[in-house]
Protein backbone atom coordinates (compact mmCIF):
# COMPACT_ATOMS: atom_id res chain seq x y z
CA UNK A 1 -144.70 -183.63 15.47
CA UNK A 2 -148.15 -183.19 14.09
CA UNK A 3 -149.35 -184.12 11.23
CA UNK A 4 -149.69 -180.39 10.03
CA UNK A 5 -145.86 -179.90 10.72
CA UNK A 6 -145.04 -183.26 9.52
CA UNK A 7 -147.12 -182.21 6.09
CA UNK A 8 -145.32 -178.61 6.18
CA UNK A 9 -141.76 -179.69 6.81
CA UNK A 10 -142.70 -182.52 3.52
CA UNK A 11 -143.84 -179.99 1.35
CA UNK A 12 -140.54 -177.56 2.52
CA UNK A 13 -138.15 -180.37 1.62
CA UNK A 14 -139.80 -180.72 -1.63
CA UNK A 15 -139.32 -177.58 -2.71
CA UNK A 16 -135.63 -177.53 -1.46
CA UNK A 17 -134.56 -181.00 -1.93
CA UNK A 18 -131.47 -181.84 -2.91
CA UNK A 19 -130.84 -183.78 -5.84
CA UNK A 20 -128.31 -185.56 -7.46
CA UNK A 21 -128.08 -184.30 -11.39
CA UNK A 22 -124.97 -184.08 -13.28
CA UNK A 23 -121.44 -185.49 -12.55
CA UNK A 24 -121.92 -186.99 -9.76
CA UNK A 25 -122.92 -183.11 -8.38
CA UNK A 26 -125.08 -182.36 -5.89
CA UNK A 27 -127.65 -179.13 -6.16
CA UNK A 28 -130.52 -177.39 -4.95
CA UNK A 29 -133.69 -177.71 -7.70
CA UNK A 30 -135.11 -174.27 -7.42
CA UNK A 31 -136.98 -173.61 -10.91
CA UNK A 32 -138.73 -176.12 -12.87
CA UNK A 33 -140.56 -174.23 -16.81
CA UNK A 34 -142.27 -176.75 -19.11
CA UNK A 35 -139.69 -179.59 -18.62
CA UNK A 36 -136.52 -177.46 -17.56
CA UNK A 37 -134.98 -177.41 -14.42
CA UNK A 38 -132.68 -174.54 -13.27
CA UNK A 39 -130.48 -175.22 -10.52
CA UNK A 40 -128.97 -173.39 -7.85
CA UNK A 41 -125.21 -174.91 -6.93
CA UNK A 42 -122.60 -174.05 -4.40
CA UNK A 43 -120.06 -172.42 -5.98
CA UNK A 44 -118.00 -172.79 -3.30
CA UNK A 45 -117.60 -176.68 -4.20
CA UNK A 46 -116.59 -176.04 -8.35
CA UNK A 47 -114.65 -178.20 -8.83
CA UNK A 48 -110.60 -177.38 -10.47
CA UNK A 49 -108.93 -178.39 -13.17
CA UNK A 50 -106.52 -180.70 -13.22
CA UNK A 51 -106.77 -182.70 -16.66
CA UNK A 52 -107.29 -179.99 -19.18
CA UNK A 53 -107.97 -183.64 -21.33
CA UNK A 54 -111.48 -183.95 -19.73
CA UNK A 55 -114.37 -181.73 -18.87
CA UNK A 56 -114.16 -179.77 -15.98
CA UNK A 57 -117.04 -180.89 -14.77
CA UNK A 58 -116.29 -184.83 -15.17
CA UNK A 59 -112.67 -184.72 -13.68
CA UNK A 60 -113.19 -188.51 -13.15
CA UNK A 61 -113.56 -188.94 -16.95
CA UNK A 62 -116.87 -190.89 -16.12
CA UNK A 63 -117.68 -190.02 -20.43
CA UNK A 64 -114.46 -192.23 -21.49
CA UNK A 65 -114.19 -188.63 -23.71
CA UNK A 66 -112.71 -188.21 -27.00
CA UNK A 67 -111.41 -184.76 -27.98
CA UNK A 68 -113.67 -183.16 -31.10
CA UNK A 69 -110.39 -181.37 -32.66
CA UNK A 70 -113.07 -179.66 -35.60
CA UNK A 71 -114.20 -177.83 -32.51
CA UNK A 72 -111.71 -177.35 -30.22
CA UNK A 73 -108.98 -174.72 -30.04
CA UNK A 74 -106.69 -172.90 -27.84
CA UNK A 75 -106.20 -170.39 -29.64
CA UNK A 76 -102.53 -169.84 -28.98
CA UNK A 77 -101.28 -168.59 -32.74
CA UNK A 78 -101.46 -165.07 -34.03
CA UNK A 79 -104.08 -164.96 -36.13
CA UNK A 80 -107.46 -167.25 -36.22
CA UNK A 81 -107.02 -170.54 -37.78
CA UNK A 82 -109.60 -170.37 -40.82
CA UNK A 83 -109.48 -174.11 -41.50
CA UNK A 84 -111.96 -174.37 -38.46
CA UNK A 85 -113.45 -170.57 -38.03
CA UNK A 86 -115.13 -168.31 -40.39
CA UNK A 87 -114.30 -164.60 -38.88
CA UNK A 88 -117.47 -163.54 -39.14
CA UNK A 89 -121.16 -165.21 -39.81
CA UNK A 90 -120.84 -166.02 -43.54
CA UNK A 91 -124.81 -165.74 -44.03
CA UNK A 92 -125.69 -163.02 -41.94
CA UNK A 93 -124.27 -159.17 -41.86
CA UNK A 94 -125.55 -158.49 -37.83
CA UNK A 95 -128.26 -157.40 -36.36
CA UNK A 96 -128.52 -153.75 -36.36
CA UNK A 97 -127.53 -151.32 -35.48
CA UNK A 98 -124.39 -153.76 -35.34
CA UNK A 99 -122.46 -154.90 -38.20
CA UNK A 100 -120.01 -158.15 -38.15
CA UNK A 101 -116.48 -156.74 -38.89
CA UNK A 102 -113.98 -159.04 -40.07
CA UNK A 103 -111.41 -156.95 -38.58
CA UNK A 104 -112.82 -157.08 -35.19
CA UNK A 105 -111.79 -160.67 -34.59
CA UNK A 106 -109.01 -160.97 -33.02
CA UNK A 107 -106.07 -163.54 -32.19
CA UNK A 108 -103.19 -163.01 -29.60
CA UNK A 109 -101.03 -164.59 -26.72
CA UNK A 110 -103.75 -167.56 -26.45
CA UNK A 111 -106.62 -165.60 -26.74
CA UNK A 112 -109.58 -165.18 -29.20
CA UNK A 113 -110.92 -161.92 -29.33
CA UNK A 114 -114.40 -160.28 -30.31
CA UNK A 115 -114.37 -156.34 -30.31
CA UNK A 116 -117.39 -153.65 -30.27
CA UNK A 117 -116.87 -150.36 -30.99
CA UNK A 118 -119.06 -147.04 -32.51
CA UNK A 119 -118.31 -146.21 -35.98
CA UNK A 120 -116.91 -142.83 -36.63
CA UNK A 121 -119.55 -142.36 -39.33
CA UNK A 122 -122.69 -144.42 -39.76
CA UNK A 123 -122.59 -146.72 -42.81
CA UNK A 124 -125.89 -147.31 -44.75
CA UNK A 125 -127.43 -150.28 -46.16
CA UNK A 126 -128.52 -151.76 -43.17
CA UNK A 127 -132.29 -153.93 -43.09
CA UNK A 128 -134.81 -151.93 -43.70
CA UNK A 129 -133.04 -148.80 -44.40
CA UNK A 130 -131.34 -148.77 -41.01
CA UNK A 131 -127.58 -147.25 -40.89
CA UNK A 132 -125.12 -149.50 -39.24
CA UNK A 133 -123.71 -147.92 -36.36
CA UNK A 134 -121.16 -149.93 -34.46
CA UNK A 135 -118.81 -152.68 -35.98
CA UNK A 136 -119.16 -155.67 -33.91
CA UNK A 137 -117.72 -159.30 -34.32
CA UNK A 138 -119.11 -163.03 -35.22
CA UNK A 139 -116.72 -166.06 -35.07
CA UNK A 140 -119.09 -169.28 -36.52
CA UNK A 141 -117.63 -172.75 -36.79
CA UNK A 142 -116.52 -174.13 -40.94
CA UNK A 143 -118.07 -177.92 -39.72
CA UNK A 144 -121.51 -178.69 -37.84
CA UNK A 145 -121.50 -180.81 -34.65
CA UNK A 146 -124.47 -182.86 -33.59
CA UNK A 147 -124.51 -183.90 -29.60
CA UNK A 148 -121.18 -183.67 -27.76
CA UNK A 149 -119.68 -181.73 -24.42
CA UNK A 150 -118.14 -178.17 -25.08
CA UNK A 151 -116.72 -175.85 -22.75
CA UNK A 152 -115.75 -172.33 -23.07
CA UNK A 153 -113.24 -170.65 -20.16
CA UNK A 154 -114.06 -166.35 -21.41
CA UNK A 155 -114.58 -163.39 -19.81
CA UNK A 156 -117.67 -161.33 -21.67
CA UNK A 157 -116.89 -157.47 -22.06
CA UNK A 158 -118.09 -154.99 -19.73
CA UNK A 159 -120.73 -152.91 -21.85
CA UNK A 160 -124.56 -153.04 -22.65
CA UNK A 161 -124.08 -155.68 -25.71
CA UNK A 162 -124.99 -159.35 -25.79
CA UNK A 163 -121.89 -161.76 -25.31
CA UNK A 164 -122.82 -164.94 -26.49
CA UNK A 165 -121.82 -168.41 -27.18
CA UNK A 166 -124.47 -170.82 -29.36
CA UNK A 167 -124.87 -173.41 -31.84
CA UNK A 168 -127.56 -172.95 -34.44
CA UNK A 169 -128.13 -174.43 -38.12
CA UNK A 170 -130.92 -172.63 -40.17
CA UNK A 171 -132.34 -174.30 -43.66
CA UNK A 172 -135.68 -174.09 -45.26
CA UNK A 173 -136.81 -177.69 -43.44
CA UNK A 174 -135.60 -177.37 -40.12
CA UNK A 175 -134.13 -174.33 -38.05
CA UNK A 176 -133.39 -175.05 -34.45
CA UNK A 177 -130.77 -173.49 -31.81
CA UNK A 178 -129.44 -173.32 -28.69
CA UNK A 179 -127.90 -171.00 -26.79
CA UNK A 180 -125.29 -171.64 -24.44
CA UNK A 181 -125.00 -168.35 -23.13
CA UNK A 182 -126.33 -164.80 -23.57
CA UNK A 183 -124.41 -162.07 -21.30
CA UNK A 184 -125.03 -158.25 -21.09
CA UNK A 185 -122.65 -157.87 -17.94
CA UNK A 186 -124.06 -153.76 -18.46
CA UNK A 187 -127.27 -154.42 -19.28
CA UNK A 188 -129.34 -153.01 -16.55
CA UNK A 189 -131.35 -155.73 -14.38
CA UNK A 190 -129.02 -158.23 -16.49
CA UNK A 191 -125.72 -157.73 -15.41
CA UNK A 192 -125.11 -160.74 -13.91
CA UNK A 193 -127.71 -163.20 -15.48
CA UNK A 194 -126.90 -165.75 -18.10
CA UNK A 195 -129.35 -166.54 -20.34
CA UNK A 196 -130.29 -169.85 -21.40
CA UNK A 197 -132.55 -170.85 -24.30
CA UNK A 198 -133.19 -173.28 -27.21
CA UNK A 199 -135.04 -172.47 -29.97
CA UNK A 200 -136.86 -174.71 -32.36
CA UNK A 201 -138.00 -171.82 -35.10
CA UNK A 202 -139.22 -174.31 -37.38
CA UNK A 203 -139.81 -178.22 -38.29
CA UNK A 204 -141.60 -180.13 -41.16
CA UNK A 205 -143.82 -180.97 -38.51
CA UNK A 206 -144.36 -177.27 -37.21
CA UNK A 207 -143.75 -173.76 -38.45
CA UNK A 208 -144.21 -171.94 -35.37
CA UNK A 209 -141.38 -170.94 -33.23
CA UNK A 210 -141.04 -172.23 -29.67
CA UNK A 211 -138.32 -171.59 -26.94
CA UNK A 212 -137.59 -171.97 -23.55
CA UNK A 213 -135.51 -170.21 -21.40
CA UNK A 214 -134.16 -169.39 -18.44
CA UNK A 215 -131.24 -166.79 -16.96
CA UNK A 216 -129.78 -167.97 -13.72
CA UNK A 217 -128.13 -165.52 -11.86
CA UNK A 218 -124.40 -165.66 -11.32
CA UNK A 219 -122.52 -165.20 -8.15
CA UNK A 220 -119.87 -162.96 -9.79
CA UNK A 221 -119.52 -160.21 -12.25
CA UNK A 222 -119.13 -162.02 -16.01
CA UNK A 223 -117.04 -158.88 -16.56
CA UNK A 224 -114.11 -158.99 -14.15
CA UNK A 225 -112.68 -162.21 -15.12
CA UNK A 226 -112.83 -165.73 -16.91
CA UNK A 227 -115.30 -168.39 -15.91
CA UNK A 228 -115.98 -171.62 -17.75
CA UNK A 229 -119.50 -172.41 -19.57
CA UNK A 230 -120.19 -175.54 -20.78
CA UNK A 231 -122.93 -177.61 -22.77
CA UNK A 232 -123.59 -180.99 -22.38
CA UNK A 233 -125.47 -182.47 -24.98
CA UNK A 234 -126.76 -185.82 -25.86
CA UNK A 235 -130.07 -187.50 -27.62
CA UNK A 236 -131.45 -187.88 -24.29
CA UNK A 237 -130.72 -184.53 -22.53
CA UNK A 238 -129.41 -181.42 -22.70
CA UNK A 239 -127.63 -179.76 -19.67
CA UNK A 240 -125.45 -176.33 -18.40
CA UNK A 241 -122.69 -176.08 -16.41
CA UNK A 242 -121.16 -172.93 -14.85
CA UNK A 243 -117.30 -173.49 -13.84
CA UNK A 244 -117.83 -176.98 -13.93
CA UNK A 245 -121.41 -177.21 -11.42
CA UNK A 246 -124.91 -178.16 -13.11
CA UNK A 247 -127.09 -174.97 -13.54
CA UNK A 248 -129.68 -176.00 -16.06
CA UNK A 249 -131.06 -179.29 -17.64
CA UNK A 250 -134.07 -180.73 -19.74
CA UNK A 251 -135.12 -183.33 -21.79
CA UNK A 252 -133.57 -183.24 -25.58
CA UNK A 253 -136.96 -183.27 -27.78
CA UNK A 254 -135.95 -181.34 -30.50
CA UNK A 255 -132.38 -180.72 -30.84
CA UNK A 256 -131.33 -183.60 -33.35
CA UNK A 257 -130.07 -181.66 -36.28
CA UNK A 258 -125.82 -181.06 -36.74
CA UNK A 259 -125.15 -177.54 -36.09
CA UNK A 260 -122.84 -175.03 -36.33
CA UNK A 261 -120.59 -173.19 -33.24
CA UNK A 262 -120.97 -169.70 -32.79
CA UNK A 263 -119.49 -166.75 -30.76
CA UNK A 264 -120.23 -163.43 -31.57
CA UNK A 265 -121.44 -159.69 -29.86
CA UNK A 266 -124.83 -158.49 -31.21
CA UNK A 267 -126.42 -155.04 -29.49
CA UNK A 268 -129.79 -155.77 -28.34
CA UNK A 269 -131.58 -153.10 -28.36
CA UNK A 270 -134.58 -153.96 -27.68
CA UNK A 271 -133.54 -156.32 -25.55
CA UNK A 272 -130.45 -154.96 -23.50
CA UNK A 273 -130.84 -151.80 -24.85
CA UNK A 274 -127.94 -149.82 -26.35
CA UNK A 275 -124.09 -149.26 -25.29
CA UNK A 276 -123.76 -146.07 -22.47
CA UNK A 277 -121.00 -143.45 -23.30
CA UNK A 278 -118.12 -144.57 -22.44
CA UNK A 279 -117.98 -148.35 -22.52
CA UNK A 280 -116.92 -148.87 -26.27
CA UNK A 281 -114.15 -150.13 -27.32
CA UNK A 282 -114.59 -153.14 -25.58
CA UNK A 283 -113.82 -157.06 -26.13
CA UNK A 284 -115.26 -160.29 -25.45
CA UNK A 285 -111.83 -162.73 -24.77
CA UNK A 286 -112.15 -166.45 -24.97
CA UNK A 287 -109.18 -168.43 -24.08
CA UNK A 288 -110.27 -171.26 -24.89
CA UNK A 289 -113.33 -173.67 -26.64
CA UNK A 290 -112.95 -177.50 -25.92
CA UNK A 291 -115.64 -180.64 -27.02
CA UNK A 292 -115.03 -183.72 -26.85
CA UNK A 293 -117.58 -187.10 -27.11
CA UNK A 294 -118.52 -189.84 -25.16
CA UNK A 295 -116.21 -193.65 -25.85
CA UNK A 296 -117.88 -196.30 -26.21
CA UNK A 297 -117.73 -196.88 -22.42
CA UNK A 298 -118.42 -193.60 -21.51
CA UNK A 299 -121.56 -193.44 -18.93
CA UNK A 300 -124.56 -190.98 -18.76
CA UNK A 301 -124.18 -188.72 -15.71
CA UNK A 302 -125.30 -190.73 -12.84
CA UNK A 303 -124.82 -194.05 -13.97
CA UNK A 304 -121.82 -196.68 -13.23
CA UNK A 305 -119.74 -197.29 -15.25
């Protein structure tokens, strides 16, 4: 071969190489933003579950991991258990023209549930004069959590309003967040993209906000059934998993404060834009939310134990 081909076939397997990232996974780097790589896995290889006691993406329990019980739950009671949940965000009414319902938070036959629906008649005394128009739902955590692995198994509803699951702690020193996922599964042109972002909104250091993110897209509809979406988070890195496969990872160089775990359904309007006829009432389920930490033995992805 030439040294034009040989240079050519180079620079192709650079772009497509395959690297090893994660659990011992295998994936194809096809996105790198400011630090952040977004990966494109098989999902053909995810892996299954068979020790609901681990991660499902570290079946081999290469983390040594120790259950976080503040912030795990299955959910399996009739009601929400309010010694870990708030049923609602306790310092923020919505965004409009959505308002966080109390009674729209759900628990039943081992699943959590987070309704949307249109309002018969607009309430007032939204932000700046703005009627609240829909009752929607906000589930936020009673502790905060700082670095850990946490894994959701939902299925987001199938309308034009944000599904999300994030951690965020705001006070007048130091607001940061990040955002596990962000789902419209209606949303035109983001019906099957998860969005991915942390947010530093302000420091000490720095007032100005700053976030990155990315939306890989999904090889199913987020709608039609129950996938698994997981954070792994550390002082070193910060990394997401789809159904137990690496999909996103950067370097951790802000996200050091404890913070709280949220779920909730927010329209976006300017964003998503706003619910069609027809798709309300709807429900975001979750099954179930697991974290656990690292033992003392436990390994960084990659390394032997």
């Amino acid at each position: 071969m030439n040294s034009g081909g040989r240079s050519a076939l180079a620079l192709l397997f650079s772009m497509c190489m395959i690297a090893a990232a994660g659990f011992g996974q295998t994936s194809v780097t096809v996105q790198e933003q400011d630090g952040w790589t977004l990966h494109s896995p098989d999902f053909s290889t995810a892996p299954k579950s068979l020790h609901e006691d681990r991660p499902l993406a570290d079946q081999e329990n290469g983390g040594g991991w120790k259950k976080l019980e503040a912030f795990s739950d299955e959910f399996n009671g009739n009601a929400l258990d309010l010694d870990k949940w708030w049923p609602k965000n306790p310092t923020w009414e919505g965004r409009p023209p959505g308002r966080f319902e109390e009674e729209n938070v759900s628990v039943s036959k081992g699943i959590l549930r987070l309704a949307a629906n249109a309002l018969d008649t607009p309430k007032p005394g939204g932000p700046e004069g703005r009627d609240w128009q829909y009752a929607t739902a906000a589930v936020q955590s009673r502790d905060k959590v700082l670095y850990g692995h946490f894994e959701v198994r939902a299925k987001v509803m199938a309308a034009c309003i944000c599904n999300a699951f994030w951690f965020y702690h705001a006070t007048p020193e130091r607001w940061t967040e990040i955002d596990v996922f962000e789902i419209g599964a209606r949303a035109k042109g983001n019906e099957r993209k998860a969005h991915m972002t942390v947010h530093v909104f302000h420091t000490p250091e720095d007032k100005t906000h700053r976030q990155w993110s990315q939306a890989p897209e999904l090889p199913f509809d987020p709608a039609a059934d129950f996938h698994v979406y997981s954070l792994d988070w550390t002082p070193e890195h910060i990394r997401y998993y789809v159904d137990g496969l690496l999909v996103r990872e950067g370097e951790n160089r802000h996200w050091h404060q404890p913070l709280t775990m949220n779920f909730d359904v927010e329209i976006m309007e300017q964003w998503f834009g706003m619910p069609a006829a027809g798709e309300l009432p709807a429900v975001y389920e979750v099954d179930y939310v697991r974290a656990w930490t690292r033992g003392d033995k436990g390994t960084e992805p990659g390394e032997q134990p």
